[in-house]
PDB file of N, CA and C in Angstrom:
ATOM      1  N   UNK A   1      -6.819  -4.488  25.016  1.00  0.00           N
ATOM      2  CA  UNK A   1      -5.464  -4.327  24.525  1.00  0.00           C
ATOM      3  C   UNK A   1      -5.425  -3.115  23.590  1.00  0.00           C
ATOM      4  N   UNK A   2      -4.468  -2.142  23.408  1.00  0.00           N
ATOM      5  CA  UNK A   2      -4.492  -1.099  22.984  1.00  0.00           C
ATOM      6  C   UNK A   2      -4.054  -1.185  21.413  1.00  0.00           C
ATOM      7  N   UNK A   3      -4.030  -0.322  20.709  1.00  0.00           N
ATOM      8  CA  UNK A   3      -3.845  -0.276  19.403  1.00  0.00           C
ATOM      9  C   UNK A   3      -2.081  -0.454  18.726  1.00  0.00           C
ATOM     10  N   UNK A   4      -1.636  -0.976  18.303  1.00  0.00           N
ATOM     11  CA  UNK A   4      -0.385  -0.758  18.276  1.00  0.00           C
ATOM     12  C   UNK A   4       0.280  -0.397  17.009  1.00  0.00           C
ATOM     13  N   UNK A   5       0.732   0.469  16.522  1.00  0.00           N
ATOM     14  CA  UNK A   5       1.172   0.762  14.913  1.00  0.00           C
ATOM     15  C   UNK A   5       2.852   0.258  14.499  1.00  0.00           C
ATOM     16  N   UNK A   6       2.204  -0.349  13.383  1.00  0.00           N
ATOM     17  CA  UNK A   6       3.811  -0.924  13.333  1.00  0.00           C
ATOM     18  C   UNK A   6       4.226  -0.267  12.449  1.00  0.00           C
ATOM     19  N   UNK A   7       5.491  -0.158  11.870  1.00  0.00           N
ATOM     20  CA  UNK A   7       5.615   0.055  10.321  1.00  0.00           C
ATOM     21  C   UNK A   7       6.411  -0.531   9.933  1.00  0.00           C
ATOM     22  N   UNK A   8       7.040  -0.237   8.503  1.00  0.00           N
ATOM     23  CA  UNK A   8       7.038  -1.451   7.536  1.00  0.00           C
ATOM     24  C   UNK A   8       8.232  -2.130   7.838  1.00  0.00           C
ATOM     25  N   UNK A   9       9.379  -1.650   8.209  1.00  0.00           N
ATOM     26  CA  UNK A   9      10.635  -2.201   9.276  1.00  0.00           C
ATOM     27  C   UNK A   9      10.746  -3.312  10.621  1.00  0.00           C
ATOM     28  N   UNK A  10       9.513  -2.668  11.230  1.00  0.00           N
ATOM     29  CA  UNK A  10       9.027  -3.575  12.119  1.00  0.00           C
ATOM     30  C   UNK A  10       8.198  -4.678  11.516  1.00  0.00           C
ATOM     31  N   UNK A  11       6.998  -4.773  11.052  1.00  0.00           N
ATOM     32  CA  UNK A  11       6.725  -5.766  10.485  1.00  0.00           C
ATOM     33  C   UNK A  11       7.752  -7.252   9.520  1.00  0.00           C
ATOM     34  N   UNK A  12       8.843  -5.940   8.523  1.00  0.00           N
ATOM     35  CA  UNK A  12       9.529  -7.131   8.172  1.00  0.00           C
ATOM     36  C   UNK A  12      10.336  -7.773   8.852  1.00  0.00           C
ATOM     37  N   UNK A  13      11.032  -7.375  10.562  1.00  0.00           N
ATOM     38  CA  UNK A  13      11.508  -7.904  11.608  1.00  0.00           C
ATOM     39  C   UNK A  13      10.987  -8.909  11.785  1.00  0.00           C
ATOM     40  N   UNK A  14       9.510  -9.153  12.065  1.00  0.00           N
ATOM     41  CA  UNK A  14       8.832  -9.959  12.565  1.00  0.00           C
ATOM     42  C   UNK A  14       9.024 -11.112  11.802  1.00  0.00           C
ATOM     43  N   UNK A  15       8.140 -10.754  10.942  1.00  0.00           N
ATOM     44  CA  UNK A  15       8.104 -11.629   9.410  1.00  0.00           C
ATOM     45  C   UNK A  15       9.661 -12.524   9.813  1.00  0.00           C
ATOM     46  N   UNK A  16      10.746 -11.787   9.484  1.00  0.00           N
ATOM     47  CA  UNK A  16      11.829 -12.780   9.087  1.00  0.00           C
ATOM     48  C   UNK A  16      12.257 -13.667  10.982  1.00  0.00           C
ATOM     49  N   UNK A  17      11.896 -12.779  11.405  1.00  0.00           N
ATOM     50  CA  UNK A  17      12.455 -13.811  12.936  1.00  0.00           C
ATOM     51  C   UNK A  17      11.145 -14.950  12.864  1.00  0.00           C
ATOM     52  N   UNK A  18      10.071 -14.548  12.301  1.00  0.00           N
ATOM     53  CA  UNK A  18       9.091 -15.765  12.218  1.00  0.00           C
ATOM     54  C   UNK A  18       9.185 -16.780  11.023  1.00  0.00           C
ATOM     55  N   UNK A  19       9.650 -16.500  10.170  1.00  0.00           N
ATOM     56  CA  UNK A  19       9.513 -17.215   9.164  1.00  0.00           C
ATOM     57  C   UNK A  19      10.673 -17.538   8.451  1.00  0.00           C
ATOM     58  N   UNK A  20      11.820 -16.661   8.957  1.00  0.00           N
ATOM     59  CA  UNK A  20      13.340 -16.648   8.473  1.00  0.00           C
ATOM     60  C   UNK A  20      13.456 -16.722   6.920  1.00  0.00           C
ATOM     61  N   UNK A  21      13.530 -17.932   5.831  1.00  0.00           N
ATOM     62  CA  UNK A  21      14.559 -17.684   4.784  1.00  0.00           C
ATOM     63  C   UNK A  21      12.752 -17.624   3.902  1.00  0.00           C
ATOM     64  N   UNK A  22      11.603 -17.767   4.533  1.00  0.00           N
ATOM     65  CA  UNK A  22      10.230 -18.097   3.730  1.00  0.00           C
ATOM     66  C   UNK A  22       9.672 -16.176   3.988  1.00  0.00           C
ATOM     67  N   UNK A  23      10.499 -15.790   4.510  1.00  0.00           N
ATOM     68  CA  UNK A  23       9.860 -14.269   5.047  1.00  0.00           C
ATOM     69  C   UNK A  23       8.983 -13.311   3.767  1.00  0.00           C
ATOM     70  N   UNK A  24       8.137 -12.874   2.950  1.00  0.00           N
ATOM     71  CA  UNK A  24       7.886 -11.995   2.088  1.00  0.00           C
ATOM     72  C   UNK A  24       9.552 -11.349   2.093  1.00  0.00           C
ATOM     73  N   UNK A  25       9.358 -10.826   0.222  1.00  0.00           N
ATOM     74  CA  UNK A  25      10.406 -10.111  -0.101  1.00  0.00           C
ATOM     75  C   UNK A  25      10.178  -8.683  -0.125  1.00  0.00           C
ATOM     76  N   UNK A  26       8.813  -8.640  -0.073  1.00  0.00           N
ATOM     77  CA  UNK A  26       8.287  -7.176  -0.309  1.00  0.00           C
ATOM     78  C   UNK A  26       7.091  -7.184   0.369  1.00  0.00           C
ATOM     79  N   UNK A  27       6.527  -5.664   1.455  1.00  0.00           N
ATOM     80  CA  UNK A  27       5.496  -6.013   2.075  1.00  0.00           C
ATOM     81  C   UNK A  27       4.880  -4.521   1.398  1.00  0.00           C
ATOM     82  N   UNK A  28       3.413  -3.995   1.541  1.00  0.00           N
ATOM     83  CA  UNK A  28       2.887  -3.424   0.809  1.00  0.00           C
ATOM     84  C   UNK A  28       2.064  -3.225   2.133  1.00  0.00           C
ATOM     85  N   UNK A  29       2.311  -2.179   2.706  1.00  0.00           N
ATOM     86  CA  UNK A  29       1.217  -0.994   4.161  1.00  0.00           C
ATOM     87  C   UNK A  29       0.339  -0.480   3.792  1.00  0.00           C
ATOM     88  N   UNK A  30      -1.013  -1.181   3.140  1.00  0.00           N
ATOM     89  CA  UNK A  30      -2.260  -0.183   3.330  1.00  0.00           C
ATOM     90  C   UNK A  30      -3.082   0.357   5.386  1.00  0.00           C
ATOM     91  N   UNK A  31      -3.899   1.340   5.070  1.00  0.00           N
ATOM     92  CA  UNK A  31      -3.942   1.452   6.150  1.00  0.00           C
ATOM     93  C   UNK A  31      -5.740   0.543   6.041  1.00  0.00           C
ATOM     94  N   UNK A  32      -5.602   0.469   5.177  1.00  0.00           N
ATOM     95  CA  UNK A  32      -8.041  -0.663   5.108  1.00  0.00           C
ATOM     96  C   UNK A  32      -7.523  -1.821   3.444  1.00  0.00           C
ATOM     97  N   UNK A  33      -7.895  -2.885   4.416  1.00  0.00           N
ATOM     98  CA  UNK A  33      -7.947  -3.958   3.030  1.00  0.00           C
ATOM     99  C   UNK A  33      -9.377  -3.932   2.462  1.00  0.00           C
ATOM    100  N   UNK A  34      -9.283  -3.665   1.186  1.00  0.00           N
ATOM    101  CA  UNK A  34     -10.582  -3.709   0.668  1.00  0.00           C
ATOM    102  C   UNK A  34     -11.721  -4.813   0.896  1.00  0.00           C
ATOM    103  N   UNK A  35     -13.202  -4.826   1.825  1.00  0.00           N
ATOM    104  CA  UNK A  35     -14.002  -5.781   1.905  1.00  0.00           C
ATOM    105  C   UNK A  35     -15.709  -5.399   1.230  1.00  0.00           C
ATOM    106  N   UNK A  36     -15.917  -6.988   1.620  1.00  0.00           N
ATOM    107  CA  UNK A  36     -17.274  -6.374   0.567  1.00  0.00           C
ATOM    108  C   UNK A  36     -18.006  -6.261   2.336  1.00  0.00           C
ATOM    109  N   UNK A  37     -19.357  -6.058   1.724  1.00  0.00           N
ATOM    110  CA  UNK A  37     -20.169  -5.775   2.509  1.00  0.00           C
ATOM    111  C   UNK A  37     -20.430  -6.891   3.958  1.00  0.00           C
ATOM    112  N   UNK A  38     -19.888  -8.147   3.588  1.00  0.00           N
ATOM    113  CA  UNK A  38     -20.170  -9.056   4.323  1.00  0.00           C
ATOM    114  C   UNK A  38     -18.639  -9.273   5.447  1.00  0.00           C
ATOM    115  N   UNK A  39     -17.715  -8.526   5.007  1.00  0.00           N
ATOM    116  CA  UNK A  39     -16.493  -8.404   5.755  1.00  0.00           C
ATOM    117  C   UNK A  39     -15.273  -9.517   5.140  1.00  0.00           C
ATOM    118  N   UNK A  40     -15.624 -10.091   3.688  1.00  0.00           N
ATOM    119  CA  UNK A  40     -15.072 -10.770   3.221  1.00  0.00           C
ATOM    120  C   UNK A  40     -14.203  -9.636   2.117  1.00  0.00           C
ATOM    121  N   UNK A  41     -12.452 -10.718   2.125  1.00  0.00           N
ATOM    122  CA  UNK A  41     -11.770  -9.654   1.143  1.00  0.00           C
ATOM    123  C   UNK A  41     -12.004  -9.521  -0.345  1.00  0.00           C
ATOM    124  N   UNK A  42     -12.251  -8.107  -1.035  1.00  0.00           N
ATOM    125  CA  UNK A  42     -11.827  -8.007  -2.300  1.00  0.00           C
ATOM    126  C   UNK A  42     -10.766  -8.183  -2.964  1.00  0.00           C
ATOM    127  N   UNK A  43     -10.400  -9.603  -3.053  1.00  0.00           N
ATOM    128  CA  UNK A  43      -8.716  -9.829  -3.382  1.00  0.00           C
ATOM    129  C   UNK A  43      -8.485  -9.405  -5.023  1.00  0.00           C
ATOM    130  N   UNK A  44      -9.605  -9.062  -5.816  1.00  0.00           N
ATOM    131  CA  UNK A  44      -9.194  -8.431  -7.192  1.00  0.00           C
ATOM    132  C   UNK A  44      -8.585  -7.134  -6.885  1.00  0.00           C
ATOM    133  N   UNK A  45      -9.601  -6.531  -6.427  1.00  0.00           N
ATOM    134  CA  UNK A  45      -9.326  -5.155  -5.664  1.00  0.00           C
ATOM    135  C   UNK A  45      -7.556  -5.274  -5.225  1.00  0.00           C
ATOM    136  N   UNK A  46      -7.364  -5.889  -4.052  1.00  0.00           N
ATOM    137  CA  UNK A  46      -6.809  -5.682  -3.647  1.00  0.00           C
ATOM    138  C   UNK A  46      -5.199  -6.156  -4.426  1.00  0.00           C
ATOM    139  N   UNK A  47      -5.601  -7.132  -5.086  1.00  0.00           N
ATOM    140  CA  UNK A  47      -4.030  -7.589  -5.892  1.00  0.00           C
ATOM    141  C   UNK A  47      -3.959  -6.028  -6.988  1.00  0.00           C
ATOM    142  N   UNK A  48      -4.868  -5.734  -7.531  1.00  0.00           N
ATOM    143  CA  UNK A  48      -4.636  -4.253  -8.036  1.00  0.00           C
ATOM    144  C   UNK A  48      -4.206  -3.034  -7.345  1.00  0.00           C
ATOM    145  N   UNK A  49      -4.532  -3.178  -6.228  1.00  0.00           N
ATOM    146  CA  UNK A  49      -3.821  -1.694  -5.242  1.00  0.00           C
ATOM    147  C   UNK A  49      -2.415  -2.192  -4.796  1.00  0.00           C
ATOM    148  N   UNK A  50      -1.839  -3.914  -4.687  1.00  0.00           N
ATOM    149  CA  UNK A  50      -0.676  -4.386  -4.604  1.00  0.00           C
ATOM    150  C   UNK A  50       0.097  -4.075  -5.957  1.00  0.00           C
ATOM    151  N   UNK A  51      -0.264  -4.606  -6.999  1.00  0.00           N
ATOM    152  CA  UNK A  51       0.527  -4.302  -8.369  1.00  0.00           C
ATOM    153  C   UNK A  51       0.803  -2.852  -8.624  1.00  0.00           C
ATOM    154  N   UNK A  52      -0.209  -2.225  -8.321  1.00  0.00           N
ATOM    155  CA  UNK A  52       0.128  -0.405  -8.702  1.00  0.00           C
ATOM    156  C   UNK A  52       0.993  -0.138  -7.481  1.00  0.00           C
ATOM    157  N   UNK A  53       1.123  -0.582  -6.349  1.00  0.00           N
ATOM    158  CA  UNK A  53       1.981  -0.143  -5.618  1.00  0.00           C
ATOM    159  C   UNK A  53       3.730  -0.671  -5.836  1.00  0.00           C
ATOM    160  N   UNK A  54       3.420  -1.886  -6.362  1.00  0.00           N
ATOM    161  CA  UNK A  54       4.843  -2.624  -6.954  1.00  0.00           C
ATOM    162  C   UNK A  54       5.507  -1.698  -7.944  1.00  0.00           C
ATOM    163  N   UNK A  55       4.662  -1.461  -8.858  1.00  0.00           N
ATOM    164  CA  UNK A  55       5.259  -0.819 -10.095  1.00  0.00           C
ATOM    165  C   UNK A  55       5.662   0.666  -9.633  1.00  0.00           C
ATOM    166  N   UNK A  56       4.752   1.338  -8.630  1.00  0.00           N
ATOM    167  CA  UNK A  56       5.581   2.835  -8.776  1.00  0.00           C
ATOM    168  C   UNK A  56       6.632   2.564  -7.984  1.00  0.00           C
ATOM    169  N   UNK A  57       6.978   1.912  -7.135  1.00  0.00           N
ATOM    170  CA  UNK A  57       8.532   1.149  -6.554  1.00  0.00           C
ATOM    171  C   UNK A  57       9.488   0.877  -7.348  1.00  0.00           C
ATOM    172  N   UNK A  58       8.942   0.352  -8.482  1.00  0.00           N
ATOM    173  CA  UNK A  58      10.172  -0.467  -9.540  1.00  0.00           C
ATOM    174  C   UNK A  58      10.268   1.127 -10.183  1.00  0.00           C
ATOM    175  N   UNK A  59       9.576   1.689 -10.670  1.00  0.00           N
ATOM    176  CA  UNK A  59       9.622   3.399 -11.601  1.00  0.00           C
ATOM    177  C   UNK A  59      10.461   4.058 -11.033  1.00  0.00           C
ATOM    178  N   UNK A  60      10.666   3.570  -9.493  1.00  0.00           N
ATOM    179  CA  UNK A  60      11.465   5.242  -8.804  1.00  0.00           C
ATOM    180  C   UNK A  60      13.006   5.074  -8.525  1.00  0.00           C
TER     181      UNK A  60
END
């Protein structure tokens, strides 16, 4: 199956036809979720590259 790129419009389509009124309010497009060596997530890491991305949103 081939690669398919979504972006962030399409994804929140999905999201809300799947999940309707429970849909995320805000989605956050990295292109690599941070893992450790074993392929497990760095969710410190990663709630920090979410928050810095929240805040320069709310700044602009």
């Amino acid at each position: 199956m081939p690669a398919t790129v979504a972006g962030e419009d399409d994804l929140r389509a999905f999201a809300i036809a799947r999940l309707g009124a429970r849909a995320p309010r805000r989605l956050v497009v990295r292109g690599r979720i941070p893992r450790t060596a074993q392929g497990k997530v760095v969710r410190d890491e990663l709630m920090r590259i979410v928050r810095t991305v929240l805040m320069d949103r709310r700044a602009k």
